[in-house]
C-alpha atoms as a PDB file:
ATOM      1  CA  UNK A   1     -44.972 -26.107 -23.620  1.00  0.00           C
ATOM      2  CA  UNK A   2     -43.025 -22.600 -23.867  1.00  0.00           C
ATOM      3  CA  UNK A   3     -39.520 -22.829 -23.817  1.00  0.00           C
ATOM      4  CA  UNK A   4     -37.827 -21.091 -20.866  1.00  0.00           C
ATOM      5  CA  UNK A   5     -35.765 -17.761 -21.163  1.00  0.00           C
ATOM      6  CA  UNK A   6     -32.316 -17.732 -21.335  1.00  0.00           C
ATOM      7  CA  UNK A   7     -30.432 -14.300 -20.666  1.00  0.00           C
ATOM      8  CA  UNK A   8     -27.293 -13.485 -20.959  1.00  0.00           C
ATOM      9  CA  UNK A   9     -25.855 -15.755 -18.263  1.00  0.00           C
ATOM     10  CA  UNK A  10     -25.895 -18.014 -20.961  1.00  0.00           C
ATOM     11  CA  UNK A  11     -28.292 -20.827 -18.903  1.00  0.00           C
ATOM     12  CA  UNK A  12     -32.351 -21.149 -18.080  1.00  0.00           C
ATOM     13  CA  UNK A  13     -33.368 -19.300 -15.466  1.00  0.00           C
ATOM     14  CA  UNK A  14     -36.022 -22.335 -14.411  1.00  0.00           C
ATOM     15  CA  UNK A  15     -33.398 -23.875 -11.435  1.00  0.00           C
ATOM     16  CA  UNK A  16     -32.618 -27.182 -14.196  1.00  0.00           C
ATOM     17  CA  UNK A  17     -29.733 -28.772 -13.157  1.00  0.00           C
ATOM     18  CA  UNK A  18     -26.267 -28.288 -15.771  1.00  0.00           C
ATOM     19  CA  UNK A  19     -23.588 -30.057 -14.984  1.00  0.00           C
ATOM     20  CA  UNK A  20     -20.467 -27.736 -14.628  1.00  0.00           C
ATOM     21  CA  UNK A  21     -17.156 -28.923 -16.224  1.00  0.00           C
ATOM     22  CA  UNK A  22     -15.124 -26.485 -15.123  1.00  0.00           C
ATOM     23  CA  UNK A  23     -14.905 -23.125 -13.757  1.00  0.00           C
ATOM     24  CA  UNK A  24     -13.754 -19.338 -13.089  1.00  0.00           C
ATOM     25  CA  UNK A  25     -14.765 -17.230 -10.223  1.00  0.00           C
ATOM     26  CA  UNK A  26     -12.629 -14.116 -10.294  1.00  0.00           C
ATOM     27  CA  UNK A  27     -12.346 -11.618  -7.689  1.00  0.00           C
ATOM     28  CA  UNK A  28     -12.039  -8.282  -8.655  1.00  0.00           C
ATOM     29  CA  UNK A  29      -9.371  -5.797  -6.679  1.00  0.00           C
ATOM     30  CA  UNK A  30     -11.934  -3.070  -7.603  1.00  0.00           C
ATOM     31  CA  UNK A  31     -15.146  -2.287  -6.048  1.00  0.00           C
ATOM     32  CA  UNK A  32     -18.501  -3.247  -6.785  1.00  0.00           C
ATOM     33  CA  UNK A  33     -20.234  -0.638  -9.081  1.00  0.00           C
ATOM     34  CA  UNK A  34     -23.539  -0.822  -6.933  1.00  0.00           C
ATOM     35  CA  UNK A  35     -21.126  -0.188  -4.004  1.00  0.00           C
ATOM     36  CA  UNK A  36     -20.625   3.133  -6.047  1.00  0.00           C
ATOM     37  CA  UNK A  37     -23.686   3.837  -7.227  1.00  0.00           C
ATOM     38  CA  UNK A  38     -26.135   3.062  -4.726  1.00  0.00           C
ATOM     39  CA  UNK A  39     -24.203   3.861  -1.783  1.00  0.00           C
ATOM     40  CA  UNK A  40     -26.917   5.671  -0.222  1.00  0.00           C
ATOM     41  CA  UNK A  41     -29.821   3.729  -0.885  1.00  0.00           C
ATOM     42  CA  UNK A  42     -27.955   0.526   0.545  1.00  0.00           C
ATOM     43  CA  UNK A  43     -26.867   3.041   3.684  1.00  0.00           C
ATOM     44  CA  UNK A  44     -30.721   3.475   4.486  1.00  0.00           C
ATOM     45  CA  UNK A  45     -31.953  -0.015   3.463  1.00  0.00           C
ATOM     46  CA  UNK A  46     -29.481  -0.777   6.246  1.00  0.00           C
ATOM     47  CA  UNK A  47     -30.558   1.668   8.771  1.00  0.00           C
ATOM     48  CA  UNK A  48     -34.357  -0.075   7.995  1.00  0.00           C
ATOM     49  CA  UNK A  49     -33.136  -4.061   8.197  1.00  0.00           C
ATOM     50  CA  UNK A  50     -31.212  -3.309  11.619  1.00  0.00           C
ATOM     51  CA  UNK A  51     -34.278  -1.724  13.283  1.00  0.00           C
ATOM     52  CA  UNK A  52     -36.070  -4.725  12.281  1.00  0.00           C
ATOM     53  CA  UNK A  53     -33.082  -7.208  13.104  1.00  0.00           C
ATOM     54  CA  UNK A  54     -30.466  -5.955  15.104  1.00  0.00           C
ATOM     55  CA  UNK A  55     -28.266  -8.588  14.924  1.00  0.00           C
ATOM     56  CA  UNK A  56     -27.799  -8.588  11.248  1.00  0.00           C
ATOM     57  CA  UNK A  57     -23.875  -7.983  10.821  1.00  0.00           C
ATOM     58  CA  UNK A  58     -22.658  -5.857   7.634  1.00  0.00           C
ATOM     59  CA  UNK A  59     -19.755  -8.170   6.957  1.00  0.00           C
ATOM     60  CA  UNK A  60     -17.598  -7.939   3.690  1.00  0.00           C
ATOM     61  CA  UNK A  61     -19.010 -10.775   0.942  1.00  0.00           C
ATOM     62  CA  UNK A  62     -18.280 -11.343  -2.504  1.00  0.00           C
ATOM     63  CA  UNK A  63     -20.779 -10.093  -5.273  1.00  0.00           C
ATOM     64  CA  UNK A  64     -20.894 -10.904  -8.449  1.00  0.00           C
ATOM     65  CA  UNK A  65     -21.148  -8.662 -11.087  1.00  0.00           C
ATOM     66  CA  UNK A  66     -21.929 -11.028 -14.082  1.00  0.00           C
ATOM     67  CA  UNK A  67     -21.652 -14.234 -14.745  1.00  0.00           C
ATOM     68  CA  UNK A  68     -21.410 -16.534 -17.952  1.00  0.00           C
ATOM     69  CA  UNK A  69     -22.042 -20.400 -18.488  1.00  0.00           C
ATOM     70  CA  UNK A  70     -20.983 -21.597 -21.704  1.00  0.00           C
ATOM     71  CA  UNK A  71     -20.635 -25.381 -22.986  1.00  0.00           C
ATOM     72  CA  UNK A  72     -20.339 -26.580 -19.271  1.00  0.00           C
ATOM     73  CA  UNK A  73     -17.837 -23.759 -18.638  1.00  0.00           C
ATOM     74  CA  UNK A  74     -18.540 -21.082 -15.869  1.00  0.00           C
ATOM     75  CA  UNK A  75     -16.758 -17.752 -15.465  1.00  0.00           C
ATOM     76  CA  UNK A  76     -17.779 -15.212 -12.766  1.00  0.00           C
ATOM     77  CA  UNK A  77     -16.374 -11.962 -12.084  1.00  0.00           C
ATOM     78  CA  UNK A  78     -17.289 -10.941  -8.571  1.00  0.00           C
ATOM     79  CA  UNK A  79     -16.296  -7.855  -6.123  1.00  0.00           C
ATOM     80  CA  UNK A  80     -15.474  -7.549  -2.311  1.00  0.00           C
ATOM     81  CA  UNK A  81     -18.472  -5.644  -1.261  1.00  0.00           C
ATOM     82  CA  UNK A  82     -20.639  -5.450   1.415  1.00  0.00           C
ATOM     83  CA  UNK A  83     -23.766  -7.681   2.865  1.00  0.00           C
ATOM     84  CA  UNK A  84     -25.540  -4.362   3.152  1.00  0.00           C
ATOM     85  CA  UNK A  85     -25.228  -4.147  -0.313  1.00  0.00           C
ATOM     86  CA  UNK A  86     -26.374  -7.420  -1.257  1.00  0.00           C
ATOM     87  CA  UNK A  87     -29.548  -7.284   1.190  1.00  0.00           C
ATOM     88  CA  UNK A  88     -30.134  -3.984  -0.613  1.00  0.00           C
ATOM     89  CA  UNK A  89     -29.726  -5.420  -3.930  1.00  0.00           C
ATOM     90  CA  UNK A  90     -32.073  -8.473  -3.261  1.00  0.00           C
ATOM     91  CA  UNK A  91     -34.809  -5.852  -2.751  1.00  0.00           C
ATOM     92  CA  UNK A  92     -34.824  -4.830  -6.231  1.00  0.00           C
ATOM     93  CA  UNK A  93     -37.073  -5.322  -9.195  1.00  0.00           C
ATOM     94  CA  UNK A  94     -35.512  -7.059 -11.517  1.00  0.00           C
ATOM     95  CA  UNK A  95     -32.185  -7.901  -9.092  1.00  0.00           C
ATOM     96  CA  UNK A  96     -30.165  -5.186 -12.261  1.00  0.00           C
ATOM     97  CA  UNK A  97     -26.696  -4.558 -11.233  1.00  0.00           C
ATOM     98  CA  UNK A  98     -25.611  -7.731  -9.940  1.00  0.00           C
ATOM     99  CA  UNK A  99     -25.575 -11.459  -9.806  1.00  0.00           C
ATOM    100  CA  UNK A 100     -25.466 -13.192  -6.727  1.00  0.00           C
ATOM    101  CA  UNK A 101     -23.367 -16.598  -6.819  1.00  0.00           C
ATOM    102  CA  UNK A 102     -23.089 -19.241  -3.472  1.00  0.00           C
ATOM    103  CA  UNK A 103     -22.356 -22.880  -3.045  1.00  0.00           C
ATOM    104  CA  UNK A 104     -25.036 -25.213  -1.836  1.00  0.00           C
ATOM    105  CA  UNK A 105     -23.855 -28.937  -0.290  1.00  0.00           C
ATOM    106  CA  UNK A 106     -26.357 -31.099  -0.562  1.00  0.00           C
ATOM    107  CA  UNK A 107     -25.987 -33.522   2.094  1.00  0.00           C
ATOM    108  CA  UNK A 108     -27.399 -36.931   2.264  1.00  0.00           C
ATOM    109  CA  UNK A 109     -28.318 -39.461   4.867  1.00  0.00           C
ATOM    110  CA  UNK A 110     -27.365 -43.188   4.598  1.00  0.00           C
ATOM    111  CA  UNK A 111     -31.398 -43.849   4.234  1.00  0.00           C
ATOM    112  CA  UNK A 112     -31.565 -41.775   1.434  1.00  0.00           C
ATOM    113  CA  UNK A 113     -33.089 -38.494   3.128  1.00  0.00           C
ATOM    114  CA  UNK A 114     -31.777 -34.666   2.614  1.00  0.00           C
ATOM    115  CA  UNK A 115     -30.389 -32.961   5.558  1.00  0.00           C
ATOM    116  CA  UNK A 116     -31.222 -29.080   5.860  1.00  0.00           C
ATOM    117  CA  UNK A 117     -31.627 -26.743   8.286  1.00  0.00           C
ATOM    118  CA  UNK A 118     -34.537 -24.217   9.518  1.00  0.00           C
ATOM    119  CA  UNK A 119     -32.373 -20.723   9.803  1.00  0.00           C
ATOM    120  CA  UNK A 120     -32.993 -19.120  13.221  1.00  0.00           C
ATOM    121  CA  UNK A 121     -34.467 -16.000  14.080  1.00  0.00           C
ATOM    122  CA  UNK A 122     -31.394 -13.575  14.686  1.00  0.00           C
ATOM    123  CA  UNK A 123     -30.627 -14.259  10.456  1.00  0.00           C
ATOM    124  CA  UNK A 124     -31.307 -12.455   7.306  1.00  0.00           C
ATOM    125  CA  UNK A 125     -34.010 -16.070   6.006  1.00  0.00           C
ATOM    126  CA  UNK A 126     -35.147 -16.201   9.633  1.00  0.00           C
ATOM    127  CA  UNK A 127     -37.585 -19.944   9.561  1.00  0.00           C
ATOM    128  CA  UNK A 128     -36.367 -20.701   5.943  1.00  0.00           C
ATOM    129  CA  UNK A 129     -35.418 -24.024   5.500  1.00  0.00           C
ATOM    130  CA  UNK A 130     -32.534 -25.043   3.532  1.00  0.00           C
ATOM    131  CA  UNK A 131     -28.931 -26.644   3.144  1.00  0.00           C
ATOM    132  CA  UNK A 132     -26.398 -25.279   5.125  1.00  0.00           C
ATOM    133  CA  UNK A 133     -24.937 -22.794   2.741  1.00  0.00           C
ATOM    134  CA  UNK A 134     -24.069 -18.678   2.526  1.00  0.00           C
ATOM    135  CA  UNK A 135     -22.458 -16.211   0.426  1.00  0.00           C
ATOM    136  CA  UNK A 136     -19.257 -16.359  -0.324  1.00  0.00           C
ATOM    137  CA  UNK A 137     -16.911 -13.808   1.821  1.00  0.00           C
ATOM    138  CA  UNK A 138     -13.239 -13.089   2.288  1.00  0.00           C
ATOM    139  CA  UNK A 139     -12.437 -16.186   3.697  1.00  0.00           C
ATOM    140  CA  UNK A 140     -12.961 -18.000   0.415  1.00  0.00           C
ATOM    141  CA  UNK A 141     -10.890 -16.052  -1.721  1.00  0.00           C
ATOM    142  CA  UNK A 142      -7.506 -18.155  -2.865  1.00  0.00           C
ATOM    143  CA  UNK A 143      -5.211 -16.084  -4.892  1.00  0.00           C
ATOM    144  CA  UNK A 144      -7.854 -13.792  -6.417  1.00  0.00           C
ATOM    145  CA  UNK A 145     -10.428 -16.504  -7.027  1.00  0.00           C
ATOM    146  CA  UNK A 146     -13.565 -17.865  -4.865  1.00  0.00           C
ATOM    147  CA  UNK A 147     -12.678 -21.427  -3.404  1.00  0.00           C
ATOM    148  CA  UNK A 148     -16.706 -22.958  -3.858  1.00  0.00           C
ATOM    149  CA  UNK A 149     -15.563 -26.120  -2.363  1.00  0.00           C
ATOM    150  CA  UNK A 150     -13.716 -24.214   0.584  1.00  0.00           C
ATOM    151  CA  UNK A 151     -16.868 -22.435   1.201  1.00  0.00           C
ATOM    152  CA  UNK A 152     -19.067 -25.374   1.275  1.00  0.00           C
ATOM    153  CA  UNK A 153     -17.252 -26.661   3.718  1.00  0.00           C
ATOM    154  CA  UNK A 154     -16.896 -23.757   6.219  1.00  0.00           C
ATOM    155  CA  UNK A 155     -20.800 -23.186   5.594  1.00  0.00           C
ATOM    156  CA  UNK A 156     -21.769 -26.898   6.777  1.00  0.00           C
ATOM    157  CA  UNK A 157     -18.773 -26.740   9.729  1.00  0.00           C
ATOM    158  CA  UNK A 158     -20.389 -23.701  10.727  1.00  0.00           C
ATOM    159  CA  UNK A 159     -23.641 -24.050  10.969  1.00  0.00           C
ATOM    160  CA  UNK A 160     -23.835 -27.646  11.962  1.00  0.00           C
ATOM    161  CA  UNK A 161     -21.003 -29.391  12.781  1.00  0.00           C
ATOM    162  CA  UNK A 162     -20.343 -31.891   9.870  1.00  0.00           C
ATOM    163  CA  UNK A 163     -16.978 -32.117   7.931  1.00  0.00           C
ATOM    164  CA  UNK A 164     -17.680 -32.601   4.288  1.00  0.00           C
ATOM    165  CA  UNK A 165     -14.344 -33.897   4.212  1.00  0.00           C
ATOM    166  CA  UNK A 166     -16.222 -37.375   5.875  1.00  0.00           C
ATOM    167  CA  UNK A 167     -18.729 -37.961   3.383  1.00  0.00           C
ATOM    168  CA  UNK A 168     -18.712 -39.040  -0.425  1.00  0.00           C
ATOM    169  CA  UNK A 169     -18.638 -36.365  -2.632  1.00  0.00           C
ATOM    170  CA  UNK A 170     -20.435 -36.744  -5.860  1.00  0.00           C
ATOM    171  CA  UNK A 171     -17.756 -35.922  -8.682  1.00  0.00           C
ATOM    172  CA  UNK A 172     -20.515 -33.458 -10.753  1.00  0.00           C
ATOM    173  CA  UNK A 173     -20.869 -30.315 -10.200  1.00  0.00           C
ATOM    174  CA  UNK A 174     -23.989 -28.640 -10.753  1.00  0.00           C
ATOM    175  CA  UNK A 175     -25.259 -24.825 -11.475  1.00  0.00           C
ATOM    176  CA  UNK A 176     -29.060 -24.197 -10.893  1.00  0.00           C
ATOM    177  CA  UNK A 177     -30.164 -20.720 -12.255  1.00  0.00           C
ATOM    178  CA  UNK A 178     -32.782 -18.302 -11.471  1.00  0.00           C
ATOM    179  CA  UNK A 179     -33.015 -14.828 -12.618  1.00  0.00           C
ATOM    180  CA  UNK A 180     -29.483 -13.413 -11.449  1.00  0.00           C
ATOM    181  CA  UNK A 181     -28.797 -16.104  -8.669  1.00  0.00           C
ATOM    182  CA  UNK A 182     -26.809 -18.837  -9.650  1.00  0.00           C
ATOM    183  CA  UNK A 183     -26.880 -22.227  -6.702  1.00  0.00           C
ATOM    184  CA  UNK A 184     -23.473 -24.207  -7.504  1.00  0.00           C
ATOM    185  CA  UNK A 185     -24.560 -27.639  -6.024  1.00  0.00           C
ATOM    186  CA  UNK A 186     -22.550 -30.815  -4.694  1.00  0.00           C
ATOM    187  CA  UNK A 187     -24.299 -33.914  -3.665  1.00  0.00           C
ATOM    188  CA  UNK A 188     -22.241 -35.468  -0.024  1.00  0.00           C
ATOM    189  CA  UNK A 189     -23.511 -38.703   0.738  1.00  0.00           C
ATOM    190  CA  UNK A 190     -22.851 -39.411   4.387  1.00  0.00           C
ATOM    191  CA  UNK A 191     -22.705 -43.298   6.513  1.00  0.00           C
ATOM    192  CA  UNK A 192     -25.166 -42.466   8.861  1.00  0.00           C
ATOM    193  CA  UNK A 193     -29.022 -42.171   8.937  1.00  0.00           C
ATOM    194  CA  UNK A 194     -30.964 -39.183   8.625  1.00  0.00           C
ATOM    195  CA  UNK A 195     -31.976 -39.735  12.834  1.00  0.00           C
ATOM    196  CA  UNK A 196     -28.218 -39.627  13.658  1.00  0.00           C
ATOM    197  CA  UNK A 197     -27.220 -36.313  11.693  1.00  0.00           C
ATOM    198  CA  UNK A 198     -30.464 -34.469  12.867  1.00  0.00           C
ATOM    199  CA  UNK A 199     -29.376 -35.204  16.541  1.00  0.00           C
ATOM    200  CA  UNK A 200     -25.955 -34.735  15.862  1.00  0.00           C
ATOM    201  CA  UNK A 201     -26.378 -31.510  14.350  1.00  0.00           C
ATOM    202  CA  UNK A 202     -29.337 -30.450  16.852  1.00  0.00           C
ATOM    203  CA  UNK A 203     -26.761 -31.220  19.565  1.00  0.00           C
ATOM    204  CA  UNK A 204     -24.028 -28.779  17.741  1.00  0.00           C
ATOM    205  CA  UNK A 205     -26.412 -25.804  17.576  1.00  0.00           C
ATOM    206  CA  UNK A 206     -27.430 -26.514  21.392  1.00  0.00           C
ATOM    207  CA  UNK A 207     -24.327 -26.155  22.482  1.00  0.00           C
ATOM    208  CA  UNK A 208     -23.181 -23.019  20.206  1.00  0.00           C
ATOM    209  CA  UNK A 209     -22.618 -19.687  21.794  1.00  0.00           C
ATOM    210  CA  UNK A 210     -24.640 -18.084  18.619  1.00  0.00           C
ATOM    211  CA  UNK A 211     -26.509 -20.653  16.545  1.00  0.00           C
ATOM    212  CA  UNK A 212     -27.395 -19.941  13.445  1.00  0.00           C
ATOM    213  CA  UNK A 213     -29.943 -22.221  13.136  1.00  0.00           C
ATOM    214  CA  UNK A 214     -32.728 -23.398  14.728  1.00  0.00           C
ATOM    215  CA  UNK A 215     -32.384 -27.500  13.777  1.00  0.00           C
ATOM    216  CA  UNK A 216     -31.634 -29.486  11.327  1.00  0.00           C
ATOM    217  CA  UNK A 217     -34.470 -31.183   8.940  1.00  0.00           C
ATOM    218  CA  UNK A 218     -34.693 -34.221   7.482  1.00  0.00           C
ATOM    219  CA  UNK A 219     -36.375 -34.429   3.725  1.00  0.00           C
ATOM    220  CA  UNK A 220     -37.969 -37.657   2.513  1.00  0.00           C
ATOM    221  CA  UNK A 221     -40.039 -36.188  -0.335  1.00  0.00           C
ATOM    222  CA  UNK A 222     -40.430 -33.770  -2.513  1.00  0.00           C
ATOM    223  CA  UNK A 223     -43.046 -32.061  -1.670  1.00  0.00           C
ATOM    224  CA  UNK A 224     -42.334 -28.006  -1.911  1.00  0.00           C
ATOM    225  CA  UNK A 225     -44.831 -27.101   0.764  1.00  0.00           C
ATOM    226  CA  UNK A 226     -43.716 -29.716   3.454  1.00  0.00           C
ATOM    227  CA  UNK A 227     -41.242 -26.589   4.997  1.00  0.00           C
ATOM    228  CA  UNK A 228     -40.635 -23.186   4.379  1.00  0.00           C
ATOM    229  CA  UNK A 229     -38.087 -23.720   1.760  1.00  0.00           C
ATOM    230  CA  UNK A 230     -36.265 -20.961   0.589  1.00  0.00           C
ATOM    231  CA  UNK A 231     -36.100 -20.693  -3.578  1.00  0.00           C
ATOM    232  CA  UNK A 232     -33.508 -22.605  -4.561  1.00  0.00           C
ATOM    233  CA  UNK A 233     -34.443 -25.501  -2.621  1.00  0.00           C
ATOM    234  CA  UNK A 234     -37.165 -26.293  -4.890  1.00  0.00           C
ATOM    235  CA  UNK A 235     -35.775 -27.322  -8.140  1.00  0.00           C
ATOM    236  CA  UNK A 236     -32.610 -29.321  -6.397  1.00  0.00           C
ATOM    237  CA  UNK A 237     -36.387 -31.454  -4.450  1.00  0.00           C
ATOM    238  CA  UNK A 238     -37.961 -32.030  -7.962  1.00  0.00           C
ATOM    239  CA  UNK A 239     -34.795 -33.635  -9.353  1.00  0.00           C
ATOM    240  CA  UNK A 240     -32.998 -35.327  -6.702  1.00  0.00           C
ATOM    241  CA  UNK A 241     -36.424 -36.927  -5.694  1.00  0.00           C
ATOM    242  CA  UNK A 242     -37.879 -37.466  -9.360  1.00  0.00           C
ATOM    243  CA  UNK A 243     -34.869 -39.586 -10.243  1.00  0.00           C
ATOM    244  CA  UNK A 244     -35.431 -41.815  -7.025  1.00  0.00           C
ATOM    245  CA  UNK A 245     -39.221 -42.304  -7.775  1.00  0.00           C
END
C-alpha cells in the first residue's frame, strides 16, 4: 500500500482521525492576502453564484491562511475575510492561497445512530447531507482567537435546535485533513433515540422563519452512498462505524 502525502500542514491529507491535544487558532487584525489579491476574480465569482442563488449572503468569515499540526499540537493563523472569498477560493485547482478550518459536532443518538442534516435549497451545499456545522465567522472570535467549541454550538442551535451543552461530550478532540480543509471533530452523545431528535429537529426547521435545512437524517451505517454526503463526512462514517462493527 502507498503511504499517503503529507504537506506542509504537517498531517495526511486522507480524512484519518488525530487526536488534537491542544490548540491555536489566531485571528489576524490584517486582511486576508487573497482578499488582496484576487479581489476581482472573487467580485465576479460572486456576481455568477448570486444569479444562480440569490439568497447566498456575503457575510464576514474567518479564513485561514495556513495551518500547522505538530505532535498533537494545532496552530492556525486565520483572517476576517469574506464568504465571497471563500466560495471563490473553493473553486480553485489546487485550493493555493488558503486553508479553510470549521468545527464539525458529531452528534449521537441514544441507539447509537448519527444525526445530520440534508442542507436546503436557498444554501451554498444545497441537498448535501451532513452534521450541523459552518465556517467560523465573527461571532466566534474571543480575544483574537476562534472559539471551535463556541462555534459548534451556535452551528447545531442554529440549524436545529439542540444545545450541545445537554449531551456528553467526548473529551478528544479530533482533526480530519484533506488537501487544505481541516474538519475539527467532537463526538456529543445525546439521551434520546435517533426517532426523537429527527422529529425534534424536523419540528425546529418547520417552524423557522428561514431554515437552513431541509431535515435532519439519521445514520445507521456506513455506507458513503446511502446520502449525498458532503466530503468530510466520509472518513468521520468509516471510523466511527468500523470501530462499532
Amino acid at each position: 500500500m502507498s503511504e499517503v502525502a503529507i504537506d506542509d500542514v504537517g498531517l495526511p491529507a486522507d480524512g484519518s482521525l488525530h487526536v488534537v491535544h491542544s490548540l491555536d487558532l489566531l485571528v489576524s487584525s490584517e486582511p486576508h492576502p487573497l482578499d488582496l489579491l484576487a479581489a476581482e476574480a472573487v467580485a465576479e465569482n460572486w456576481q455568477r453564484e448570486i444569479a444562480a442563488n440569490p439568497a447566498l449572503f456575503n457575510g464576514r468569515t474567518i479564513l485561514q491562511r495556513q495551518i500547522r499540526y505538530s505532535d498533537g499540537h494545532l496552530t492556525a493563523e486565520g483572517h476576517v475575510s469574506s464568504f465571497a472569498t471563500f466560495l471563490w477560493w473553493r473553486r480553485q485547482a489546487g485550493l493555493a492561497g488558503a486553508c479553510h478550518l470549521f468545527g464539525y459536532p458529531v452528534i449521537v443518538s441514544s441507539d447509537g445512530a448519527l444525526i445530520a442534516v440534508e442542507m436546503a435549497p436557498h444554501t451554498a451545499n444545497p441537498g448535501q447531507v451532513y452534521f450541523a456545522a459552518g465556517s467560523l465567522d465573527l461571532s466566534d472570535v474571543v480575544d483574537g482567537r476562534c472559539d471551535i467549541e463556541g462555534n459548534m454550538r451556535r452551528e447545531v442551535m442554529e440549524e436545529t435546535g439542540l444545545d450541545l451543552g445537554v449531551a456528553r461530550a467526548d473529551p478528544v478532540l479530533y482533526a480530519s485533513y484533506r488537501s487544505r480543509r481541516l474538519t475539527l471533530l467532537r463526538v456529543f452523545e445525546f439521551s434520546e433515540t435517533a426517532d426523537d431528535l429527527v422529529a425534534r429537529i424536523d419540528t425546529f426547521a418547520r417552524d423557522c422563519a428561514e431554515p437552513e435545512i431541509s431535515r435532519a437524517v439519521a445514520i445507521r451505517s456506513g455506507d458513503p452512498g446511502a446520502h449525498r454526503y458532503g466530503l468530510a463526512m466520509l472518513p468521520i462514517l468509516a471510523w466511527y462505524f468500523r470501530d462499532r462493527g
